[in-house]
C-alpha atoms as a PDB file:
ATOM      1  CA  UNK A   1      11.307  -3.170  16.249  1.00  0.00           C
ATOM      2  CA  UNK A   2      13.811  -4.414  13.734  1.00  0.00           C
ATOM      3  CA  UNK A   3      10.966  -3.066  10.961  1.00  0.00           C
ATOM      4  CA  UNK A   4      11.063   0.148  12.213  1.00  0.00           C
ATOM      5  CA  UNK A   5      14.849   0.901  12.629  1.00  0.00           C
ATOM      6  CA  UNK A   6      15.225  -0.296   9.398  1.00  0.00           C
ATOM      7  CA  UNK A   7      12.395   2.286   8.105  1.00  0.00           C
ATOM      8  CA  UNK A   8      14.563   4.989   9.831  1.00  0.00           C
ATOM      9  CA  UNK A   9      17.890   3.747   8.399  1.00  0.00           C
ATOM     10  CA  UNK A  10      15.630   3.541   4.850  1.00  0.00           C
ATOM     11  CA  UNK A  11      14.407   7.382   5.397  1.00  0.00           C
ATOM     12  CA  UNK A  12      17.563   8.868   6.189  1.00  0.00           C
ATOM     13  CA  UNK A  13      19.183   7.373   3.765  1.00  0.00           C
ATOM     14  CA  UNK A  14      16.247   8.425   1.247  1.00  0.00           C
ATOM     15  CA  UNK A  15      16.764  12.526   2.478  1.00  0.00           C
ATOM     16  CA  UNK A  16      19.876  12.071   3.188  1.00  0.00           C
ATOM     17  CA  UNK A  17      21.568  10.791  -0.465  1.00  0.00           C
ATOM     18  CA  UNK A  18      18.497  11.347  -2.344  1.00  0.00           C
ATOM     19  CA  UNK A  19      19.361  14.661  -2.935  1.00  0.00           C
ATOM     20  CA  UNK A  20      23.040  14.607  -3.700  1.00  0.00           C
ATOM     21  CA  UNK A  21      21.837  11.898  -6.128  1.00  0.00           C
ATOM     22  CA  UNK A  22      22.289  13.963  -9.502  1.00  0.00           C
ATOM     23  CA  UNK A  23      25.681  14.835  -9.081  1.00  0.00           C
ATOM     24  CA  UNK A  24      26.478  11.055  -9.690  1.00  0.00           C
ATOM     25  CA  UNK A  25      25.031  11.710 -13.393  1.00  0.00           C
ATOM     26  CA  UNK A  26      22.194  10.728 -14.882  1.00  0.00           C
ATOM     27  CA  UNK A  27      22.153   6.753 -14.510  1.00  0.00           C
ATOM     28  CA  UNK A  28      23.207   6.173 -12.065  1.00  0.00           C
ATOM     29  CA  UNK A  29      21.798   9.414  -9.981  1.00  0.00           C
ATOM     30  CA  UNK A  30      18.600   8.065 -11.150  1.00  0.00           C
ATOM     31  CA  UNK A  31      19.258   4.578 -10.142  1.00  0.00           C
ATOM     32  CA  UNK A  32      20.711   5.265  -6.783  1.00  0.00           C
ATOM     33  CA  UNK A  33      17.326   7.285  -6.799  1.00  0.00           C
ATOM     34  CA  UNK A  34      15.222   4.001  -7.473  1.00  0.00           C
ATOM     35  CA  UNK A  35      16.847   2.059  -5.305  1.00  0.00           C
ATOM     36  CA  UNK A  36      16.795   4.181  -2.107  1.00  0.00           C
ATOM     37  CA  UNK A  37      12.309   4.654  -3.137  1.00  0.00           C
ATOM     38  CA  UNK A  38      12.245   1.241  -3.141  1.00  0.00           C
ATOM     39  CA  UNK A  39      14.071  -0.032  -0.256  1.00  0.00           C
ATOM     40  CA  UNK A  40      11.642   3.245   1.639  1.00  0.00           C
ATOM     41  CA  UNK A  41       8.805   1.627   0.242  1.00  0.00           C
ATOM     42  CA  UNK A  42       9.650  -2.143   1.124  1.00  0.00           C
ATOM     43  CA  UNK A  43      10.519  -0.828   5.015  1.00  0.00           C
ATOM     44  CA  UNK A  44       7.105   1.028   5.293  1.00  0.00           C
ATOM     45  CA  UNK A  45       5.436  -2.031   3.969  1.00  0.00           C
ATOM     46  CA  UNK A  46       7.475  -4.291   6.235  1.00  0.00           C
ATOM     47  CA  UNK A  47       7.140  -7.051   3.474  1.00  0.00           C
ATOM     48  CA  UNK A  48       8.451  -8.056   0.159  1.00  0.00           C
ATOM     49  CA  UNK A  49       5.572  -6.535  -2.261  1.00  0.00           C
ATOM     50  CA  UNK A  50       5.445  -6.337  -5.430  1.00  0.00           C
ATOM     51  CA  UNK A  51       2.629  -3.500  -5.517  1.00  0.00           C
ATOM     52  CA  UNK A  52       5.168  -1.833  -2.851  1.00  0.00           C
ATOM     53  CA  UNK A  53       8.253  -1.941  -4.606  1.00  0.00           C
ATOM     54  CA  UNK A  54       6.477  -0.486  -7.430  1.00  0.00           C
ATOM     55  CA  UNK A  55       4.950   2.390  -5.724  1.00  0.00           C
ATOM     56  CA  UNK A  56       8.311   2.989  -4.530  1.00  0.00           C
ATOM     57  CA  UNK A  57      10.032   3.435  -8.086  1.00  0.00           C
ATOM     58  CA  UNK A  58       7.130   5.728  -8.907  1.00  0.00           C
ATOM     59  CA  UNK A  59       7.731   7.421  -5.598  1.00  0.00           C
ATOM     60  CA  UNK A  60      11.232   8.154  -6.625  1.00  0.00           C
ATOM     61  CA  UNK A  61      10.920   9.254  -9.986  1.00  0.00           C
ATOM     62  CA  UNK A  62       8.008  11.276  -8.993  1.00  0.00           C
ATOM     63  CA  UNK A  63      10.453  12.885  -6.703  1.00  0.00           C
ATOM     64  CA  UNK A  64      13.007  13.359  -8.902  1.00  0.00           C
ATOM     65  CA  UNK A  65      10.913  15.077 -11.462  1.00  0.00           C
ATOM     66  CA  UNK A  66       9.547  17.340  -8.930  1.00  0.00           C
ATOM     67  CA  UNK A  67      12.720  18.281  -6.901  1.00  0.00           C
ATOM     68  CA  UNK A  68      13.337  21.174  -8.905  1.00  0.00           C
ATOM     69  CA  UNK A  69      10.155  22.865  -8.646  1.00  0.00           C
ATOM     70  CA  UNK A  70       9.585  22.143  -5.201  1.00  0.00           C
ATOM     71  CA  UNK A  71      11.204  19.749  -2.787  1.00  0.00           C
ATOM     72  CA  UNK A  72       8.318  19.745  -0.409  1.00  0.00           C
ATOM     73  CA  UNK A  73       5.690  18.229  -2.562  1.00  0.00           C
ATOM     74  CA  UNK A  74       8.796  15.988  -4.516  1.00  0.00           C
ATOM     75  CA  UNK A  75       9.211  15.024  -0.667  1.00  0.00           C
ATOM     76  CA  UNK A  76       4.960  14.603  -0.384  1.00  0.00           C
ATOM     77  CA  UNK A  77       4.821  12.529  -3.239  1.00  0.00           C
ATOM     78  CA  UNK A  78       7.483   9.870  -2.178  1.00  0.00           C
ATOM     79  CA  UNK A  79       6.543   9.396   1.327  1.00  0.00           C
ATOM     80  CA  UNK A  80       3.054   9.034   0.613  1.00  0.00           C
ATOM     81  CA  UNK A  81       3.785   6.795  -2.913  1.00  0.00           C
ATOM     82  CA  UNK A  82       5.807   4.704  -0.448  1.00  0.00           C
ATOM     83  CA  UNK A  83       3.322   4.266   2.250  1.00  0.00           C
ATOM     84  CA  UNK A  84       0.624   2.934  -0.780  1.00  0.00           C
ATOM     85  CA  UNK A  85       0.716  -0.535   0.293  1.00  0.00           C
ATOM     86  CA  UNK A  86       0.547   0.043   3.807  1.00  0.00           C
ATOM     87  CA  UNK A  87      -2.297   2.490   2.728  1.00  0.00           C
ATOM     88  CA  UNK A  88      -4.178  -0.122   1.583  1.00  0.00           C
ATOM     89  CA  UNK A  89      -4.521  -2.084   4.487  1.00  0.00           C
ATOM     90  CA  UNK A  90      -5.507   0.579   6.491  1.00  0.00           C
ATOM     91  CA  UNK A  91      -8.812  -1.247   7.466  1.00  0.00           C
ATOM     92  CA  UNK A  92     -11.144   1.806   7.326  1.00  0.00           C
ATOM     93  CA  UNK A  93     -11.766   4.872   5.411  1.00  0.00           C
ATOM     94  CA  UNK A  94     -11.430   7.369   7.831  1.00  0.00           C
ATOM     95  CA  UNK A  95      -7.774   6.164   9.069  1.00  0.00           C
ATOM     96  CA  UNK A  96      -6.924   5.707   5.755  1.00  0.00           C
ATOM     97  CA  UNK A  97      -7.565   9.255   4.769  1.00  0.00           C
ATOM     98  CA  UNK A  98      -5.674  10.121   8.142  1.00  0.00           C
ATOM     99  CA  UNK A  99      -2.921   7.856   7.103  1.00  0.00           C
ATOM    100  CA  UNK A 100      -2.647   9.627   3.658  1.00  0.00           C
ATOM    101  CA  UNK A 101      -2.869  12.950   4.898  1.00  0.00           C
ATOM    102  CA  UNK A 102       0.049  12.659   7.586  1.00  0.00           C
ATOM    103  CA  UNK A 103       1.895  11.060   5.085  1.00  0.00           C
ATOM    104  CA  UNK A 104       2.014  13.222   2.519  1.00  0.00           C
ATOM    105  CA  UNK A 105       2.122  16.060   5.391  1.00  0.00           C
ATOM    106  CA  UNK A 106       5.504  14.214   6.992  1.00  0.00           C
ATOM    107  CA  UNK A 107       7.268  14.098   3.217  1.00  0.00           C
ATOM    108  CA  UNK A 108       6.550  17.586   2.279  1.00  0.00           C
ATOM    109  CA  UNK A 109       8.268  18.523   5.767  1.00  0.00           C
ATOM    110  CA  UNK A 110      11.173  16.051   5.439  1.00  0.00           C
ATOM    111  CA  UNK A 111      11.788  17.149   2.158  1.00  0.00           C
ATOM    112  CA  UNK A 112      11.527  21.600   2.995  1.00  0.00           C
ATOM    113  CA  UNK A 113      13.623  20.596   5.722  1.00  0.00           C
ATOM    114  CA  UNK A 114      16.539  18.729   4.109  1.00  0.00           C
ATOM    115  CA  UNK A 115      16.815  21.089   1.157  1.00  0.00           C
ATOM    116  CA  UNK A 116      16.759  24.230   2.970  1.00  0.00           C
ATOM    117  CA  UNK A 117      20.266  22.746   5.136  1.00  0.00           C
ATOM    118  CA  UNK A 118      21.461  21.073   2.026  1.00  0.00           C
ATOM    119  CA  UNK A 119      24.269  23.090   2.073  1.00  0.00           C
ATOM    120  CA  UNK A 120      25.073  23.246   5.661  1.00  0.00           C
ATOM    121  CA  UNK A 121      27.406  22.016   7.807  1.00  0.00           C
ATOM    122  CA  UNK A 122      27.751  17.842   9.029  1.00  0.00           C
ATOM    123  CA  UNK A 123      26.545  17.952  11.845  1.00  0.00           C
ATOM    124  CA  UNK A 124      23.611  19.642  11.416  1.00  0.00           C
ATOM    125  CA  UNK A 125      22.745  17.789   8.362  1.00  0.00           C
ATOM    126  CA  UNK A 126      22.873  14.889  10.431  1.00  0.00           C
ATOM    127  CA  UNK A 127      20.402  15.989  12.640  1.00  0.00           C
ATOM    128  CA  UNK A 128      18.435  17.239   9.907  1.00  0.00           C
ATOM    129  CA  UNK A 129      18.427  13.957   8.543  1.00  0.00           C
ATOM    130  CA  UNK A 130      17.611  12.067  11.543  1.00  0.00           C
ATOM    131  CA  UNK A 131      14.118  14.905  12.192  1.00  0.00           C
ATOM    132  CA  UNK A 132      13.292  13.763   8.215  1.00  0.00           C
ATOM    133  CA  UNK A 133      13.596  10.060   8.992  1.00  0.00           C
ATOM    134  CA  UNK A 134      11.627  10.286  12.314  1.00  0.00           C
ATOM    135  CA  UNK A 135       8.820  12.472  10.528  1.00  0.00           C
ATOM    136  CA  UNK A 136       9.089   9.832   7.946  1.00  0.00           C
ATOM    137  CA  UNK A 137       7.800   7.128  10.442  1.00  0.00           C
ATOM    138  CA  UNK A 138       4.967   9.200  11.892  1.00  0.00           C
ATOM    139  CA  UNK A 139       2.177   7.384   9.492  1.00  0.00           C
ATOM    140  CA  UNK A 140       3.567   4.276  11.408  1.00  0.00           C
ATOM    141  CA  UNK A 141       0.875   5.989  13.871  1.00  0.00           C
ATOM    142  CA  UNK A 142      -1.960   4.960  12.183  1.00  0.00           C
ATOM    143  CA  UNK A 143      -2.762   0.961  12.464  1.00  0.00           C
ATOM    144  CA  UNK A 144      -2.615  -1.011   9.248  1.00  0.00           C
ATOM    145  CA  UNK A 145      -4.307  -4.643   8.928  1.00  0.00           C
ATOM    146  CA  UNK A 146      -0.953  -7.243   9.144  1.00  0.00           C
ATOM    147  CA  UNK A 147      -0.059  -8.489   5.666  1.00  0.00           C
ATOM    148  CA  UNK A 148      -1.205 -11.835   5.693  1.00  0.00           C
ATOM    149  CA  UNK A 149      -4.196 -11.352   7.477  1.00  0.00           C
ATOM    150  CA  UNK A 150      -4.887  -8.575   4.755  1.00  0.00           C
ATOM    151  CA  UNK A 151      -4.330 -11.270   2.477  1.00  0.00           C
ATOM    152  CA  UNK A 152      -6.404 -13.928   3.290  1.00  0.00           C
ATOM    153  CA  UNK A 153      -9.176 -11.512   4.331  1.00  0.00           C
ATOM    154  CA  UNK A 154      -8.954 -10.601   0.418  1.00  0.00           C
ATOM    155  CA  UNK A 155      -9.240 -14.346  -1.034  1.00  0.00           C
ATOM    156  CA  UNK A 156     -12.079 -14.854   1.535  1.00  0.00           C
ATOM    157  CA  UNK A 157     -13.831 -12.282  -0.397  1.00  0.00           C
ATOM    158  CA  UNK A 158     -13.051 -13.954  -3.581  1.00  0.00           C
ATOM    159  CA  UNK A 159     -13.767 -17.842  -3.182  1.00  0.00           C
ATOM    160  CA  UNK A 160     -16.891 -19.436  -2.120  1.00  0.00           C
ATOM    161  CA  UNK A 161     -18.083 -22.021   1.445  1.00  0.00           C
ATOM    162  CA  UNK A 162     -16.128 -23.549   3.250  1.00  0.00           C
ATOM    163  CA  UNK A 163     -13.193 -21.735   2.184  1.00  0.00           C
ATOM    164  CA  UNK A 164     -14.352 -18.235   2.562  1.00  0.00           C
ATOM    165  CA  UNK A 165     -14.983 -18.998   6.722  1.00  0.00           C
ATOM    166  CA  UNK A 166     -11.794 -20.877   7.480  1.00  0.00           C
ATOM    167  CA  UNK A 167      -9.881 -18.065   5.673  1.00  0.00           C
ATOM    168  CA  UNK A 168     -12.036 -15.587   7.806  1.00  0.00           C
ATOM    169  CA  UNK A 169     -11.088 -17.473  10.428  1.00  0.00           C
ATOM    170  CA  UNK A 170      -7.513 -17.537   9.682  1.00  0.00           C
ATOM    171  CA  UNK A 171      -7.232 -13.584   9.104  1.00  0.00           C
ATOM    172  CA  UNK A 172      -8.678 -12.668  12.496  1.00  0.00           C
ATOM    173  CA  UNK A 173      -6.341 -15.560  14.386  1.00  0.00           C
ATOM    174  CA  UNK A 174      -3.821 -14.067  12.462  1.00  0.00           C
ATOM    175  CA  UNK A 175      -4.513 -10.736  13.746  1.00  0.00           C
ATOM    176  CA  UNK A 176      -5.216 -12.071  17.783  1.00  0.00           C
ATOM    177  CA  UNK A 177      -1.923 -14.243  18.209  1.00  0.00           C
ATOM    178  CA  UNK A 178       1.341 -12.865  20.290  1.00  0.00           C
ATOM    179  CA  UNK A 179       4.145 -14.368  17.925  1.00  0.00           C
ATOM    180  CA  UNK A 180       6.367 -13.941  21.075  1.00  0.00           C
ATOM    181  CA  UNK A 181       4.563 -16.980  22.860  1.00  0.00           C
ATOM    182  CA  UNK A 182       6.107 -18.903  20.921  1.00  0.00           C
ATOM    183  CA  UNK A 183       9.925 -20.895  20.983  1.00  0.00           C
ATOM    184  CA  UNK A 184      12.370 -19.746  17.892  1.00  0.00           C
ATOM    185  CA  UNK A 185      12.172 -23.523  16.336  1.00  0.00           C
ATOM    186  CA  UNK A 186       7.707 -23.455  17.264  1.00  0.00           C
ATOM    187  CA  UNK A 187       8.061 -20.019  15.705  1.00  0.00           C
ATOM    188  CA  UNK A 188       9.700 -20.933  12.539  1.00  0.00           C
ATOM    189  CA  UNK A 189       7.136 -23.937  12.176  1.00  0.00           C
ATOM    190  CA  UNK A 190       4.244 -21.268  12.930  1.00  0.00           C
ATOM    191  CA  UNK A 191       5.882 -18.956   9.162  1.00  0.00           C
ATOM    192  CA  UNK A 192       5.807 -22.195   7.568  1.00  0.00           C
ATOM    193  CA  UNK A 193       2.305 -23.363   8.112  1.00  0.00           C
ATOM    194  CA  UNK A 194       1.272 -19.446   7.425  1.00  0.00           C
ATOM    195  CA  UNK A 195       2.666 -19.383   4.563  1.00  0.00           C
ATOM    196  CA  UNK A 196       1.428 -22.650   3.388  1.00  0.00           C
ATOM    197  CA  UNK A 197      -1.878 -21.710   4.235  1.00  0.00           C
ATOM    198  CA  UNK A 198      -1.411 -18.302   2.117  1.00  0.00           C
ATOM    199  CA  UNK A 199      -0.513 -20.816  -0.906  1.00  0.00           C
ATOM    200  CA  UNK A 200      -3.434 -23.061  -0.572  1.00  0.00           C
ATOM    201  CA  UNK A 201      -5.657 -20.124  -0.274  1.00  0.00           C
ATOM    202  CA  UNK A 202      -3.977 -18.411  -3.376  1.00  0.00           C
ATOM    203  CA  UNK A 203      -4.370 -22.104  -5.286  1.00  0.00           C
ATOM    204  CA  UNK A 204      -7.895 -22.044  -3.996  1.00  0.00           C
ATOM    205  CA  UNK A 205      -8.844 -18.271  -5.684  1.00  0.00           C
ATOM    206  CA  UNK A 206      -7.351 -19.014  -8.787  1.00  0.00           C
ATOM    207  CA  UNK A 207      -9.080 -22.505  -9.247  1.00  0.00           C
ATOM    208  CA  UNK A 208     -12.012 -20.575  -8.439  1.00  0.00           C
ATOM    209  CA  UNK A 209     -11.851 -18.085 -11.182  1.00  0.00           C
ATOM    210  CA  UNK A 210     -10.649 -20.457 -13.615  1.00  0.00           C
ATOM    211  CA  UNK A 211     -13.867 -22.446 -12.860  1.00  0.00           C
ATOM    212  CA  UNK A 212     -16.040 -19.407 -12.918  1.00  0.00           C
ATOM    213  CA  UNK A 213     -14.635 -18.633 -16.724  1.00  0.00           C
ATOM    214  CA  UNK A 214     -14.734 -22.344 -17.950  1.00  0.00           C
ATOM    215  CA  UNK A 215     -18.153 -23.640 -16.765  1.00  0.00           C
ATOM    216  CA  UNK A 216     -20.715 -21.831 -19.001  1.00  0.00           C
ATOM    217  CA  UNK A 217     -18.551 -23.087 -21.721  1.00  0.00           C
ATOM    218  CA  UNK A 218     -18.687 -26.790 -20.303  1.00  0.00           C
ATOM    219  CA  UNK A 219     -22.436 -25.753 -20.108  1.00  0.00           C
ATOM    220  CA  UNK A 220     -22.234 -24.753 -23.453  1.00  0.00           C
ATOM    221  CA  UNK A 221     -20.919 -27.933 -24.890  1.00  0.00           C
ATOM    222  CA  UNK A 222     -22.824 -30.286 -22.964  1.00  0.00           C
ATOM    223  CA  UNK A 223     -26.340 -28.247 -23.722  1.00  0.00           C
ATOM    224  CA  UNK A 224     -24.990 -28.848 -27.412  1.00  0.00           C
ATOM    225  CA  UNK A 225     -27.114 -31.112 -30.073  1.00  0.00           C
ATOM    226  CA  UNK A 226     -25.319 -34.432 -30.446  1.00  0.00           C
ATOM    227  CA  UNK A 227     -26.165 -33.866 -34.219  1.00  0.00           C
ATOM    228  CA  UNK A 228     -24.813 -30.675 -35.046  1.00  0.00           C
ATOM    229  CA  UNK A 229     -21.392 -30.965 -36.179  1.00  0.00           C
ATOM    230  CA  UNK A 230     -21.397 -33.041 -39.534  1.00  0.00           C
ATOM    231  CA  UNK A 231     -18.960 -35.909 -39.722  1.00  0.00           C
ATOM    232  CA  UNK A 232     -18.238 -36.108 -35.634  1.00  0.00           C
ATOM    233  CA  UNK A 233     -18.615 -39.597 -34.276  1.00  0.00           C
ATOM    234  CA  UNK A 234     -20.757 -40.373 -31.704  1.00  0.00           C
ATOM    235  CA  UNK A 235     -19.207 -40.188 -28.132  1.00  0.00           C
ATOM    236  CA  UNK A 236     -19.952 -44.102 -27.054  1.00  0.00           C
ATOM    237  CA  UNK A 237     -22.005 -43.844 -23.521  1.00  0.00           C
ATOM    238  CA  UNK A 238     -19.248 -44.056 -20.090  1.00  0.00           C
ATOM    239  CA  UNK A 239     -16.819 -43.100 -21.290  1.00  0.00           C
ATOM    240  CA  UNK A 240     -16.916 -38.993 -21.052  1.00  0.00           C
ATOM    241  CA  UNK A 241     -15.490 -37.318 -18.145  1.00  0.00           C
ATOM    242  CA  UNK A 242     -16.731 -34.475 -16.360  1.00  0.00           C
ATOM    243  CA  UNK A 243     -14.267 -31.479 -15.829  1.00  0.00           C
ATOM    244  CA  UNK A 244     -16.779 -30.399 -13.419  1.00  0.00           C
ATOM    245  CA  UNK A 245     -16.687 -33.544 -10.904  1.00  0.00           C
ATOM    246  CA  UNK A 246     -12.747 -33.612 -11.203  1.00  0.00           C
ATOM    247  CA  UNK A 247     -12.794 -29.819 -10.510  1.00  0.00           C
ATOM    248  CA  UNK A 248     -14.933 -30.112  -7.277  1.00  0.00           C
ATOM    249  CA  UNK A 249     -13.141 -32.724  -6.119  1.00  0.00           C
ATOM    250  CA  UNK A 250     -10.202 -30.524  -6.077  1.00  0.00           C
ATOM    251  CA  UNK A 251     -11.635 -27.816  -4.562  1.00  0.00           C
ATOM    252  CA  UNK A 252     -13.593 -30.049  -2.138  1.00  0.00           C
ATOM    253  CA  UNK A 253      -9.197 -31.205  -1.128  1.00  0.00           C
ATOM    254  CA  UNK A 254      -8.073 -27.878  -1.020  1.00  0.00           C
ATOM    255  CA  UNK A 255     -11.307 -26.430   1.626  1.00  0.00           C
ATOM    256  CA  UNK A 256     -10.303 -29.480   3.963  1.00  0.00           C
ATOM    257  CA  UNK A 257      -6.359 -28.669   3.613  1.00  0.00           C
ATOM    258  CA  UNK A 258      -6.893 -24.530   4.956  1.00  0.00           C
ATOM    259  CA  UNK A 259      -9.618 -25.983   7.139  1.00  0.00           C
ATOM    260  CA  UNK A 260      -6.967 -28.387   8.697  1.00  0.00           C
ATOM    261  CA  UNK A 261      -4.087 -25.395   8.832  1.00  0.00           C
ATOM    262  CA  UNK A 262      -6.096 -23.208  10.402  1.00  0.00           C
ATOM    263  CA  UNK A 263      -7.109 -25.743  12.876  1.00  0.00           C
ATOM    264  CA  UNK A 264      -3.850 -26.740  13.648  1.00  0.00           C
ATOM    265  CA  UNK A 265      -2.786 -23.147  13.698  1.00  0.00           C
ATOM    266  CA  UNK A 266      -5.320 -22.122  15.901  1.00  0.00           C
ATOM    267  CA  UNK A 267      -4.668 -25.142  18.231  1.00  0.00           C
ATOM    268  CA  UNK A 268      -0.700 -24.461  18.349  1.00  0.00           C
ATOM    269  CA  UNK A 269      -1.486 -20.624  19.598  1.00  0.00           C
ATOM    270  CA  UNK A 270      -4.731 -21.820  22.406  1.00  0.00           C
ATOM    271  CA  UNK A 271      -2.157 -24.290  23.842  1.00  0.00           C
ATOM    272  CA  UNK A 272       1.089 -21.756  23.604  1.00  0.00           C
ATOM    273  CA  UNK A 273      -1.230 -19.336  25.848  1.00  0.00           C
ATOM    274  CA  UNK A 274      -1.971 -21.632  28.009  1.00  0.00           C
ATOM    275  CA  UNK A 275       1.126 -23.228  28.851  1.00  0.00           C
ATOM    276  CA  UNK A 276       2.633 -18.857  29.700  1.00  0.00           C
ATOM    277  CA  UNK A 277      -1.216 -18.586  31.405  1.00  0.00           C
ATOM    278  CA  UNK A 278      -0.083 -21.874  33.826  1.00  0.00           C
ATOM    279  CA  UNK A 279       3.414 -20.696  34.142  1.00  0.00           C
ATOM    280  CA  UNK A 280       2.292 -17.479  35.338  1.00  0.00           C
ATOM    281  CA  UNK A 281       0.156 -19.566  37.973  1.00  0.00           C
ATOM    282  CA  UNK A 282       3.315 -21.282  39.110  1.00  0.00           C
ATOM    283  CA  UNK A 283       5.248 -18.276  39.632  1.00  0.00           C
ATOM    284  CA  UNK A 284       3.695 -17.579  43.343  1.00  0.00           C
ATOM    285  CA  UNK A 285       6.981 -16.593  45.151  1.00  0.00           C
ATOM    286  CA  UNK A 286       6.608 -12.705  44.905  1.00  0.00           C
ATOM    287  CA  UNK A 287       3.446 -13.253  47.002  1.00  0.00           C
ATOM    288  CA  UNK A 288       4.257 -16.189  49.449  1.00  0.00           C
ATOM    289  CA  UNK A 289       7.158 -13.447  50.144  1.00  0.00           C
ATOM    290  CA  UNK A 290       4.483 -11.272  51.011  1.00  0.00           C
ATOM    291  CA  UNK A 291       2.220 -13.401  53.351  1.00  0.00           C
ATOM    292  CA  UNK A 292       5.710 -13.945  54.988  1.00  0.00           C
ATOM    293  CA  UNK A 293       6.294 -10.086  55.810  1.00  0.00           C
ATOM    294  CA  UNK A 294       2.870  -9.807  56.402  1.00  0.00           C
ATOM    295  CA  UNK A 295       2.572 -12.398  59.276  1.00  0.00           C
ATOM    296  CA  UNK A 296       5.993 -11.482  60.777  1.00  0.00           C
ATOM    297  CA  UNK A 297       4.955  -7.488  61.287  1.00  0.00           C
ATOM    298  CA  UNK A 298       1.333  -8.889  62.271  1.00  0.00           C
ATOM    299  CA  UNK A 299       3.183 -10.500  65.398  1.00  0.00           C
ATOM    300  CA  UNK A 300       5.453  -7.612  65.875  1.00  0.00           C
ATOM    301  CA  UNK A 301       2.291  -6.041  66.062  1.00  0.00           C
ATOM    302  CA  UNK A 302       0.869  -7.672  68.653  1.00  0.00           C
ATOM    303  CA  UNK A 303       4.218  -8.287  70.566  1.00  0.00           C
ATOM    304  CA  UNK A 304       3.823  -4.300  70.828  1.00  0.00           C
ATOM    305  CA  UNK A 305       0.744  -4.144  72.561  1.00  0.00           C
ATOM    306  CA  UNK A 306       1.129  -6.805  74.923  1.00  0.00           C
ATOM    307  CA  UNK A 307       3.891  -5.121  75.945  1.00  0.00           C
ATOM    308  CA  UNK A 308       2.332  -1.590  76.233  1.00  0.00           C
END
């Protein structure tokens, strides 16, 4: 909820100041510009991204360039450069092309509709804002894959076993849980452990990589003839160490550490639903109410016809 309200304070703002921007001159029109994209593209995202704060700079000076030839496609291209992150984790083609479409369909609309009152009265520019904002928000529609679980759906891809399960794991328990099981201080405990996870399995795809670049050179070397290079002294036997056994042991740490987060994490949300599952046992009164009215009209009932 508080995502969304401030995507609409983000939008009007964006049609709303965006284009009154140049008559603050050139800098800082065109930073007021910038800044307005990117907060737009940071509220559609509904987290910090760096891929999303870019898209929204691009957004705005894409609609800056384009105002003056036509504020419905300047309006198209920043709604739908904002939305790119969000785009992205649109989980299949089809709703992706859907989520695409009604964004660039909502920013050429905002942006007709706010130029054509630019130079009308308050209030109806403020309820010409307020249609732009809430047109702005309509791609909101379309589901998107939540952040996290985006992410760690995308390392899964990228390391190898165990990892690659207990992050698939992760993603879809990330993707199941109701955050609003849980107490504020379980909550905050809950972000920390996600996000600790996220590191390990961002530490785990870049070991990964690093080993995939440095072992055929390790192959390389040890493959080498021990009398090739003139001059070198013989390497005296025990005493070489293997970057390959230090690396797996490593990686063999980090697939027990997200194996053990995910477990606890998992553990934390089965036990949170079942403690609101046995409170919702407990909480019997509406119905013992019930057998009570029932059994007190059932003897009304018969008091009735005895007496008829």
């Amino acid at each position: 909820m508080t995502t969304r309200l401030l995507l609409f304070l983000s939008a009007a703002a964006a049609f709303g100041m965006g284009p009154l921007a140049g008559r603050l001159g050139p800098v800082v029109g065109s930073a007021a510009l910038v800044l307005l994209g990117v907060a737009l593209a940071l509220t559609a995202s509904g987290t910090t991204s760096a891929l999303a704060a870019t898209a929204g700079a691009l957004g705005a000076f894409a609609s800056g360039v384009l105002l003056t030839v036509s504020p419905a496609v300047a309006g198209a291209a920043l709604v739908a450069l904002c939305y790119a992150e969000r785009t992205v984790r649109v989980r299949t083609p089809s709703a992706r092309a859907v989520h695409v479409g009604i964004a660039l369909i909502a920013g050429a609309l905002a942006g007709a509709v706010t130029d054509h009152y630019l130079a009308a009265g308050l209030t109806v520019r403020v309820v010409v804002v307020i249609v732009a904002a809430v047109l702005v928000a309509l791609p909101l529609l379309v589901e998107a894959d939540d952040p996290l679980a985006h992410a760690l759906g995308e390392i899964a891809d990228e390391v190898g076993q165990p990892a690659s399960s207990s992050l698939v794991e992760g993603a879809e328990l990330c993707r199941a849980v109701d955050a609003s099981m849980l107490d504020r201080p379980t909550a905050q405990q809950a972000r920390k452990t996600w996000r600790a996870l996220l590191r390990l399995a961002q530490a785990r795809a870049r070991l990964a990589q690093a080993h995939r670049i440095a072992l055929p050179v390790v192959a390389d070397q040890e493959d080498k003839p021990a009398g090739d290079d003139v001059g070198e002294a013989a390497e005296p036997k025990g005493t070489s160490t293997s970057p390959r056994g230090h690396g797996d042991a490593v990686l063999k740490r980090l697939d027990e550490k997200i194996a053990a987060h995910v477990a606890a994490l998992a553990r934390m949300y089965t036990a949170a639903d079942e403690v609101k599952a046995a409170e919702a046992s407990l909480d019997d009164q509406a119905m013992r109410s019930v057998e009570t009215s029932g059994e007190c009209l059932e003897e009304m009932s018969k008091a009735i016809v005895e007496e008829v």
